[in-house]
C-alpha atoms as a PDB file:
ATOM      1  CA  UNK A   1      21.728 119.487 -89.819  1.00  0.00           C
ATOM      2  CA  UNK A   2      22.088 120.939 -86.159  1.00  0.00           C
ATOM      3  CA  UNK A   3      18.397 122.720 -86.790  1.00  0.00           C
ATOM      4  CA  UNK A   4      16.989 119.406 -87.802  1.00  0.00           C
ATOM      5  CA  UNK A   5      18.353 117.840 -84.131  1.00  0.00           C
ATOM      6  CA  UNK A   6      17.426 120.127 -82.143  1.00  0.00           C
ATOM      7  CA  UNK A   7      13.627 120.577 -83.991  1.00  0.00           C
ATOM      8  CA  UNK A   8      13.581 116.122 -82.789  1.00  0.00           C
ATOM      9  CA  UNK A   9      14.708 116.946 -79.756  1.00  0.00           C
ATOM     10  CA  UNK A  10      12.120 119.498 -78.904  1.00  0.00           C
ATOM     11  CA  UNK A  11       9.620 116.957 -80.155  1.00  0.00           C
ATOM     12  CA  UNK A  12      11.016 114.442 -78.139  1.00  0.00           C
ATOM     13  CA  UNK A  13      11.118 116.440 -74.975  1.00  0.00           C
ATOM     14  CA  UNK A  14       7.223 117.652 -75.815  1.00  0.00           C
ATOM     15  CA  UNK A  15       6.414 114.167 -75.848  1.00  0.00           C
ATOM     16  CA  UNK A  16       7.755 113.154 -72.281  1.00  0.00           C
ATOM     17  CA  UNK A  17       6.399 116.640 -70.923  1.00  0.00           C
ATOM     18  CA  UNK A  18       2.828 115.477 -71.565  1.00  0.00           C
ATOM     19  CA  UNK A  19       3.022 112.155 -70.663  1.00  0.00           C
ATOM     20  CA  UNK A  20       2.055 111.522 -66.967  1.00  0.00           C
ATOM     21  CA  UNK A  21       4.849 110.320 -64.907  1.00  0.00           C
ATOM     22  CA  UNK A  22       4.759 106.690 -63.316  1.00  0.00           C
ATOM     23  CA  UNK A  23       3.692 108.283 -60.314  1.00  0.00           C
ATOM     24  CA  UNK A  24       1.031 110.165 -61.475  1.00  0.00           C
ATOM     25  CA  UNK A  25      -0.302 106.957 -64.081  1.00  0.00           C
ATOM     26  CA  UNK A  26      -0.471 105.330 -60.951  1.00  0.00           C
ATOM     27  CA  UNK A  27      -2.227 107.674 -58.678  1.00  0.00           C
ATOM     28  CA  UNK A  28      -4.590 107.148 -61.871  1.00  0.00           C
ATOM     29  CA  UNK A  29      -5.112 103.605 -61.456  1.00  0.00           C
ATOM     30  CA  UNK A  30      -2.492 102.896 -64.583  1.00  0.00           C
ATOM     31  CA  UNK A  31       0.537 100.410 -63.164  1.00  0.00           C
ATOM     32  CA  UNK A  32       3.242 101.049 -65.847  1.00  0.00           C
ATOM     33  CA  UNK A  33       7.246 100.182 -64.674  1.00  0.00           C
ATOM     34  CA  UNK A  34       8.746 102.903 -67.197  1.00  0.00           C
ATOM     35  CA  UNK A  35       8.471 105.516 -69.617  1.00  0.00           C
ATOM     36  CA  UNK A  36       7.749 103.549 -72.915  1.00  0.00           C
ATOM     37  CA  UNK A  37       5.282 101.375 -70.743  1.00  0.00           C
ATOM     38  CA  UNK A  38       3.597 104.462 -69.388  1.00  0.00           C
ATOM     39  CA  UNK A  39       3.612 105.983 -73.125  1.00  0.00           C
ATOM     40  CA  UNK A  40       2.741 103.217 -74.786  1.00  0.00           C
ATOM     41  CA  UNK A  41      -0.576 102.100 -71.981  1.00  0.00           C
ATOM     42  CA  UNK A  42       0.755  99.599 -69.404  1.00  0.00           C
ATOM     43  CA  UNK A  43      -1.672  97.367 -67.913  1.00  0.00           C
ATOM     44  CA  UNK A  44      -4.734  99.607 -65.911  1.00  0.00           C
ATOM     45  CA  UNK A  45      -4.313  98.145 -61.996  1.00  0.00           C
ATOM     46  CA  UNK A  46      -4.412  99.459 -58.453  1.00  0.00           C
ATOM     47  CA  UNK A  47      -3.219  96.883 -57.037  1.00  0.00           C
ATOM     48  CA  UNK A  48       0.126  96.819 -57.407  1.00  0.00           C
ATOM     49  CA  UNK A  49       0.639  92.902 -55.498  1.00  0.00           C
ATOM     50  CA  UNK A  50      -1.710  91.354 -57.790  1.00  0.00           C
ATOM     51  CA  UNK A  51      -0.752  92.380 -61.816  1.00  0.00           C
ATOM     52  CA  UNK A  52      -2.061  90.207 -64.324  1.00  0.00           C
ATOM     53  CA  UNK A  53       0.153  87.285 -64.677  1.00  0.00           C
ATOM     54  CA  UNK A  54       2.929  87.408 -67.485  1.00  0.00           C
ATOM     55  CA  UNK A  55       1.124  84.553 -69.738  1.00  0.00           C
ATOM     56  CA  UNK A  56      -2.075  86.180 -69.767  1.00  0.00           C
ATOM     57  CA  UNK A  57      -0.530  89.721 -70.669  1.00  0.00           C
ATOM     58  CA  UNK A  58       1.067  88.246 -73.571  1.00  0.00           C
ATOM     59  CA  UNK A  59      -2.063  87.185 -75.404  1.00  0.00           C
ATOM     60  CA  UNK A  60      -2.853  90.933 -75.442  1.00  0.00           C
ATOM     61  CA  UNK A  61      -5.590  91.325 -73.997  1.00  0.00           C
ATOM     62  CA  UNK A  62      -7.613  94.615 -72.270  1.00  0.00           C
ATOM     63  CA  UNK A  63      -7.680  94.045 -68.413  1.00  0.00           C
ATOM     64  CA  UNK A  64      -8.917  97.267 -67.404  1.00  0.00           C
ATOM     65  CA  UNK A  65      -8.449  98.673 -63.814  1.00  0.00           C
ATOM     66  CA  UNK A  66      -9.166  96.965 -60.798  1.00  0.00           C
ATOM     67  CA  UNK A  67     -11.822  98.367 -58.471  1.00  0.00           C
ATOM     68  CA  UNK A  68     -11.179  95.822 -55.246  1.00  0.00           C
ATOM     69  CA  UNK A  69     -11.531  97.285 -52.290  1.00  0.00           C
ATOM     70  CA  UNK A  70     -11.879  95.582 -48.507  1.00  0.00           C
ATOM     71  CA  UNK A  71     -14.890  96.969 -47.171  1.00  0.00           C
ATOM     72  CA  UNK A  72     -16.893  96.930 -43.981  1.00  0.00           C
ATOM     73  CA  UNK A  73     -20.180  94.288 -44.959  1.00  0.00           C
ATOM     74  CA  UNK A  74     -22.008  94.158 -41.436  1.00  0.00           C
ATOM     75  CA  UNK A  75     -24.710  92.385 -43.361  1.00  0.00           C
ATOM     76  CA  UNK A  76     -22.037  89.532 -44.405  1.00  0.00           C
ATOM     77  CA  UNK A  77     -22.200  88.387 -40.880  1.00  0.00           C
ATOM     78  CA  UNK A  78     -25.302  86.680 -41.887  1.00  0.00           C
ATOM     79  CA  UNK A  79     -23.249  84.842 -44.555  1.00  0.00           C
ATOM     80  CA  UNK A  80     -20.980  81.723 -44.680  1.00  0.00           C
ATOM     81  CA  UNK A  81     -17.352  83.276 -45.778  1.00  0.00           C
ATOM     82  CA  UNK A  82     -16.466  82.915 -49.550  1.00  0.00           C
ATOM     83  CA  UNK A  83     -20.453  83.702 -50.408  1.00  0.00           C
ATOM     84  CA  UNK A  84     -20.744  85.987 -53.777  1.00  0.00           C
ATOM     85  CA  UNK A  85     -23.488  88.529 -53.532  1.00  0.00           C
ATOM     86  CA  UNK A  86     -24.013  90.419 -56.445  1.00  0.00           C
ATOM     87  CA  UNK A  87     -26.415  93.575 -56.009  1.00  0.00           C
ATOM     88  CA  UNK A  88     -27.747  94.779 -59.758  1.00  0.00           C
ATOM     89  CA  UNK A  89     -28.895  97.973 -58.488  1.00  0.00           C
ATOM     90  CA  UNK A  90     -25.613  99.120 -57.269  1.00  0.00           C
ATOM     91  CA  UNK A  91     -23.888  97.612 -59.622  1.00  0.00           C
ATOM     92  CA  UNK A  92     -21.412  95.988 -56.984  1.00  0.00           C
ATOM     93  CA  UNK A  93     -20.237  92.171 -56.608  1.00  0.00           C
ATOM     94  CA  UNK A  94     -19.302  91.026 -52.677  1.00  0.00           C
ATOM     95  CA  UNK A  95     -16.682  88.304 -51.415  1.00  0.00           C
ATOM     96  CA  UNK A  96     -17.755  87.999 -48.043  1.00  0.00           C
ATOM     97  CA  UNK A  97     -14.798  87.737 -45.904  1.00  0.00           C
ATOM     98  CA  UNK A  98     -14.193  86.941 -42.095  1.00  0.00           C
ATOM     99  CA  UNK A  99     -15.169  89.876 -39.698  1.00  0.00           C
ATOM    100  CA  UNK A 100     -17.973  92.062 -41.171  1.00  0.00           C
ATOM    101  CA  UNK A 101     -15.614  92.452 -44.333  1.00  0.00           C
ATOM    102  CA  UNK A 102     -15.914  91.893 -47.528  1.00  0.00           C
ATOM    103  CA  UNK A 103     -13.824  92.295 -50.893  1.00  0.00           C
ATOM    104  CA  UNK A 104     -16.303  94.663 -53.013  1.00  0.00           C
ATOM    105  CA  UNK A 105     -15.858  94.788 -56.628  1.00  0.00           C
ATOM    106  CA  UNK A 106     -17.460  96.797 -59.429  1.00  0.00           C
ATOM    107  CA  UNK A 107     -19.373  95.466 -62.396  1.00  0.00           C
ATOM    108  CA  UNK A 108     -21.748  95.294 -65.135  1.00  0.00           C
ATOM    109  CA  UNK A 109     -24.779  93.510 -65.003  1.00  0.00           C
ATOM    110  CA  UNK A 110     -28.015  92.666 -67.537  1.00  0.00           C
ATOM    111  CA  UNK A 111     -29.828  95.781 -69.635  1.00  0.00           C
ATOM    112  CA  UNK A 112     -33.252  96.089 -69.221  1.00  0.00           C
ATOM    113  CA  UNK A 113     -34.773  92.696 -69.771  1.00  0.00           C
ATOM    114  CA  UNK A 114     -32.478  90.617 -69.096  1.00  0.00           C
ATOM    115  CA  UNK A 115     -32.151  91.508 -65.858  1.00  0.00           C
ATOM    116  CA  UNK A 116     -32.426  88.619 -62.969  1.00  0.00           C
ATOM    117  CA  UNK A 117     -32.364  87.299 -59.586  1.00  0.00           C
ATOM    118  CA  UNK A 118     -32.032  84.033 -57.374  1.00  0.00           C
ATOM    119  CA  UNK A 119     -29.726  82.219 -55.103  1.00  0.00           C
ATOM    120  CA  UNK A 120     -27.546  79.757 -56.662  1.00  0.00           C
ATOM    121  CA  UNK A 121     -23.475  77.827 -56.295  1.00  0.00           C
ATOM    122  CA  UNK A 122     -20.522  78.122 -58.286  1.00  0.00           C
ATOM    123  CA  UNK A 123     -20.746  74.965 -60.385  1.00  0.00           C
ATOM    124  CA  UNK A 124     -17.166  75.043 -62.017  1.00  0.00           C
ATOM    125  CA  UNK A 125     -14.872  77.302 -62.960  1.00  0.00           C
ATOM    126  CA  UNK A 126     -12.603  78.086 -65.660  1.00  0.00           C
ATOM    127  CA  UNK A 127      -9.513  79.978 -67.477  1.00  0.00           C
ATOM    128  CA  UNK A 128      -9.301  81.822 -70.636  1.00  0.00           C
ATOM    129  CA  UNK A 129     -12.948  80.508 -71.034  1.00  0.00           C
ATOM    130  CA  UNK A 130     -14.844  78.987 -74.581  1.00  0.00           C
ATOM    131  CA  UNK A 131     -18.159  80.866 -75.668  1.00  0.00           C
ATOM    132  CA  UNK A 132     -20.800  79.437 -77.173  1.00  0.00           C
ATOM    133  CA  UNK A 133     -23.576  81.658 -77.381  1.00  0.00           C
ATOM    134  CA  UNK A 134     -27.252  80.153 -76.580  1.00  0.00           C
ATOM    135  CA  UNK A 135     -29.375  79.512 -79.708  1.00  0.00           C
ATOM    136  CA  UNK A 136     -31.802  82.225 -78.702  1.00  0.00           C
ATOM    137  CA  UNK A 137     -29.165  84.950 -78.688  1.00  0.00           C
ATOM    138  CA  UNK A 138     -27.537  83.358 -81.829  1.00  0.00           C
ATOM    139  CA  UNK A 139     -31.060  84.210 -83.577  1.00  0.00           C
ATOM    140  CA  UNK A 140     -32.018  87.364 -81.811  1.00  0.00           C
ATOM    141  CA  UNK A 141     -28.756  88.859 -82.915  1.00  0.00           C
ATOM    142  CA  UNK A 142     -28.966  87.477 -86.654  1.00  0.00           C
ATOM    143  CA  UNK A 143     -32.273  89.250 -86.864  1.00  0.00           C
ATOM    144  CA  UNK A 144     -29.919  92.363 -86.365  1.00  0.00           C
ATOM    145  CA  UNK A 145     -27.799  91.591 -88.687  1.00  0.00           C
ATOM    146  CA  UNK A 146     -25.192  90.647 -86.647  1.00  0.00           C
ATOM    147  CA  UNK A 147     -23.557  87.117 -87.052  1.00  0.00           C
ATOM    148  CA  UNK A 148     -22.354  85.247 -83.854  1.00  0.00           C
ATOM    149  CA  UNK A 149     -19.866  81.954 -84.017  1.00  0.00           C
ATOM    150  CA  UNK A 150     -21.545  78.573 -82.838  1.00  0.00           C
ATOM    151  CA  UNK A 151     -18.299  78.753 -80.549  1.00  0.00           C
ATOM    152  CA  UNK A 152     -15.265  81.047 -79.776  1.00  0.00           C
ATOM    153  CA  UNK A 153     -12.395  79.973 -78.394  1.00  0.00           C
ATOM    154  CA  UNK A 154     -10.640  81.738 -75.108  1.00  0.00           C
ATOM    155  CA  UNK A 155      -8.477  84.730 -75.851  1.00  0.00           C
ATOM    156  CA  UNK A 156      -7.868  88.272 -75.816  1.00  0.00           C
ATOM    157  CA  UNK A 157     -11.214  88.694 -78.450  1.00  0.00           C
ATOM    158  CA  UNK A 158     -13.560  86.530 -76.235  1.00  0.00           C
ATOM    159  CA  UNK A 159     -16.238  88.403 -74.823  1.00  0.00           C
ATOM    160  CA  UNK A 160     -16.207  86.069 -71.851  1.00  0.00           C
ATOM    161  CA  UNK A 161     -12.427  87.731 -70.816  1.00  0.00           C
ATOM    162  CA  UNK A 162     -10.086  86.203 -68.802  1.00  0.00           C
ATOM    163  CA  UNK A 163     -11.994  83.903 -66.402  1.00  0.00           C
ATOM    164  CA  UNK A 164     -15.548  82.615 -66.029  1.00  0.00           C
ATOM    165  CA  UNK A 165     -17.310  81.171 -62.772  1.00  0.00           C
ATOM    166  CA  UNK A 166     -20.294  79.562 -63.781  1.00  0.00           C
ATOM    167  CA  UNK A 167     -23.330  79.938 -62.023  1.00  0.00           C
ATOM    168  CA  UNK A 168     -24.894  76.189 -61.521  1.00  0.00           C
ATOM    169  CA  UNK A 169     -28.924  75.960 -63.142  1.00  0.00           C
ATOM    170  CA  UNK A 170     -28.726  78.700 -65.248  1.00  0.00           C
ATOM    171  CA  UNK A 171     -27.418  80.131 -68.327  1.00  0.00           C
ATOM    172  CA  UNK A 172     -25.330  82.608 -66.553  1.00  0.00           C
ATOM    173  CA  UNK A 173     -21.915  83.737 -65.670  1.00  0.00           C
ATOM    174  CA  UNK A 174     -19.606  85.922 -63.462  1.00  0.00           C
ATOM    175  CA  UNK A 175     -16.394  86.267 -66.388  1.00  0.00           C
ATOM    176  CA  UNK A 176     -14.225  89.128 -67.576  1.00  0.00           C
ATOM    177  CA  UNK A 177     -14.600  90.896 -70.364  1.00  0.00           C
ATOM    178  CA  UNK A 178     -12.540  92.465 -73.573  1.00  0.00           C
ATOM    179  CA  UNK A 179     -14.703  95.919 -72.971  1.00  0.00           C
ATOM    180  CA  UNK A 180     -13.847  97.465 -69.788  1.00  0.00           C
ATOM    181  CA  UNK A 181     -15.322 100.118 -70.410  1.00  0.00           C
ATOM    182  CA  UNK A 182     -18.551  98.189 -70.104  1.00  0.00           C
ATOM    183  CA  UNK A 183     -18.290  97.892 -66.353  1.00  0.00           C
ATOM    184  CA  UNK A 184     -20.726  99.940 -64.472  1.00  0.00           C
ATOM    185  CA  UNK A 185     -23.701  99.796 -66.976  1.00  0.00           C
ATOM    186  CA  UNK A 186     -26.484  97.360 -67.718  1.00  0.00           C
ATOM    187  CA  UNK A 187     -25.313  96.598 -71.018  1.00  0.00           C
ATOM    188  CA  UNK A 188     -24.999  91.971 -70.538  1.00  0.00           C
ATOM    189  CA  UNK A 189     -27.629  89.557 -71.631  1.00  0.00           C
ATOM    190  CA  UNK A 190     -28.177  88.715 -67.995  1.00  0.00           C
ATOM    191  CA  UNK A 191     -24.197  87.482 -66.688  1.00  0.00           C
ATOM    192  CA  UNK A 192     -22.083  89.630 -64.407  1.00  0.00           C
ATOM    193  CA  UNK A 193     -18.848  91.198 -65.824  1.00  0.00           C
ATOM    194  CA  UNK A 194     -16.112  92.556 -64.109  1.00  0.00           C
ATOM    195  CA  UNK A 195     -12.824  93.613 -65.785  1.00  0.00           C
ATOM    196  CA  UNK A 196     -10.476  90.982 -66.642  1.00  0.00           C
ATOM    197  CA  UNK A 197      -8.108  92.036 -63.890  1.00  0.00           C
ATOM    198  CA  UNK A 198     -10.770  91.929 -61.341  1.00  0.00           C
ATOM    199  CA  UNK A 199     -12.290  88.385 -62.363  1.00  0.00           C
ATOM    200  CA  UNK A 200      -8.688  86.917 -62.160  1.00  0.00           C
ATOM    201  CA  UNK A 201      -8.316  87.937 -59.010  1.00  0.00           C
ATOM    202  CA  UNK A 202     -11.947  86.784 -57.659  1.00  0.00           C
ATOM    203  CA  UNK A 203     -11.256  83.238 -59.772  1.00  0.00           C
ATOM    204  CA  UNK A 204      -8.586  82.515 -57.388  1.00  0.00           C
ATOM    205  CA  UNK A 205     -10.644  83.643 -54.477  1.00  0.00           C
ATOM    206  CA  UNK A 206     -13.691  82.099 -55.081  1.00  0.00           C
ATOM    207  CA  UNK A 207     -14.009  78.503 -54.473  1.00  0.00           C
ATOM    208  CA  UNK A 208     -16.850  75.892 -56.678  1.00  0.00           C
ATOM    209  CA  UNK A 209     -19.596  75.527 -54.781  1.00  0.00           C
ATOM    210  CA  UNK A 210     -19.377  78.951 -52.898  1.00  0.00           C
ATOM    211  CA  UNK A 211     -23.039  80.219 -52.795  1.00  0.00           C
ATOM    212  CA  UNK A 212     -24.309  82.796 -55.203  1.00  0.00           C
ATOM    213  CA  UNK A 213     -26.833  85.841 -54.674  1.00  0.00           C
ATOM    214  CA  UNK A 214     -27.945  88.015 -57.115  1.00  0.00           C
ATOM    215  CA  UNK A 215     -30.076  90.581 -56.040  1.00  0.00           C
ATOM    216  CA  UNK A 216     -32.412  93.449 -57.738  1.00  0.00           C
END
């Protein structure tokens, strides 16, 4: 009997020995308030004012790290504050703030093909958003064998994420996403994702009607 505790406890104590500390998980971009949550994956998040609201976390869905950052934008001088520019080739979205700043945020943007560019608004925005996939992809994705809903409903399994700003005359979107490991590559069918804890926090930046750039 006193073999069999102390063979657990060594287990135990392995266990905690190679799990990171909260320090350390959060030096890594990983916000996690205690052992089990830093054992079990707490919610990825450098910013430790702005964690993904309780109601959201409880649908279970990956938020993925945030990548804000408050950058000098000396070009942003020549834009009206709250603009969105989104530059494909770096693979960066900008909230152009007062000053020459701007919040800079990482994301993913169209593969090869489906890559754009144009100046438009935010025409509405929305939480937890509905997908219904255009007809096109519907039948370019059936000839791959792979079957897409006439309409999903917001949630943790939406491809859409957390939030959605929709970009007025066109097809496209700036939303979250349930694949954060997405962000950085051209891997979209033309929409800008960021991870779902970065679009919550641009949603309640960004106001309808803010102008949109997306540049090549």
């Amino acid at each position: 009997m006193r073999r069999a505790v102390f063979t657990l406890a060594a287990a135990v104590l392995a266990v905690i020995l190679a799990t990171p500390s909260v320090d350390a998980a959060s030096r890594n971009g990983q916000q996690c308030g205690n052992f089990l949550e830093c054992l079990f994956g707490g919610i990825g998040n450098n910013d430790r004012g702005s964690r993904a609201e309780p109601s959201a976390r409880s649908q279970g869905g990956s938020y993925g790290p945030s990548t804000r950052s408050l950058i000098s934008f000396p070009q942003g001088e020549k834009h009206k504050v709250g603009t969105i520019i989104v530059d494909t080739s770096e693979r960066n979205l900008y909230l152009i703030q007062p000053g020459g700043k701007a919040y800079k945020y990482r994301v993913g943007v169209g593969r090869q093909g489906f890559q754009w560019s144009g100046t438009s608004k935010i025409g509405r925005k929305a939480e937890w958003p509905t997908w219904t996939p255009p007809k096109t992809m519907i039948a370019r994705e059936k000839k791959k064998g792979v079957i897409l809903p006439a309409r999903m409903e917001g949630g943790p399994n939406n491809p859409l994420g957390a939030r959605a700003l929709y970009i007025s005359g066109t097809l496209f979107r700036i939303h979250g996403t349930n694949n954060p490991s997405s962000i950085g590559g051209a891997v979209s069918s033309g929409c800008i994702r960021l991870t779902n804890t970065d679009i919550i926090d641009l949603h309640k930046r960004a106001s309808v009607g803010a102008r949109v750039i997306v540049r090549r």
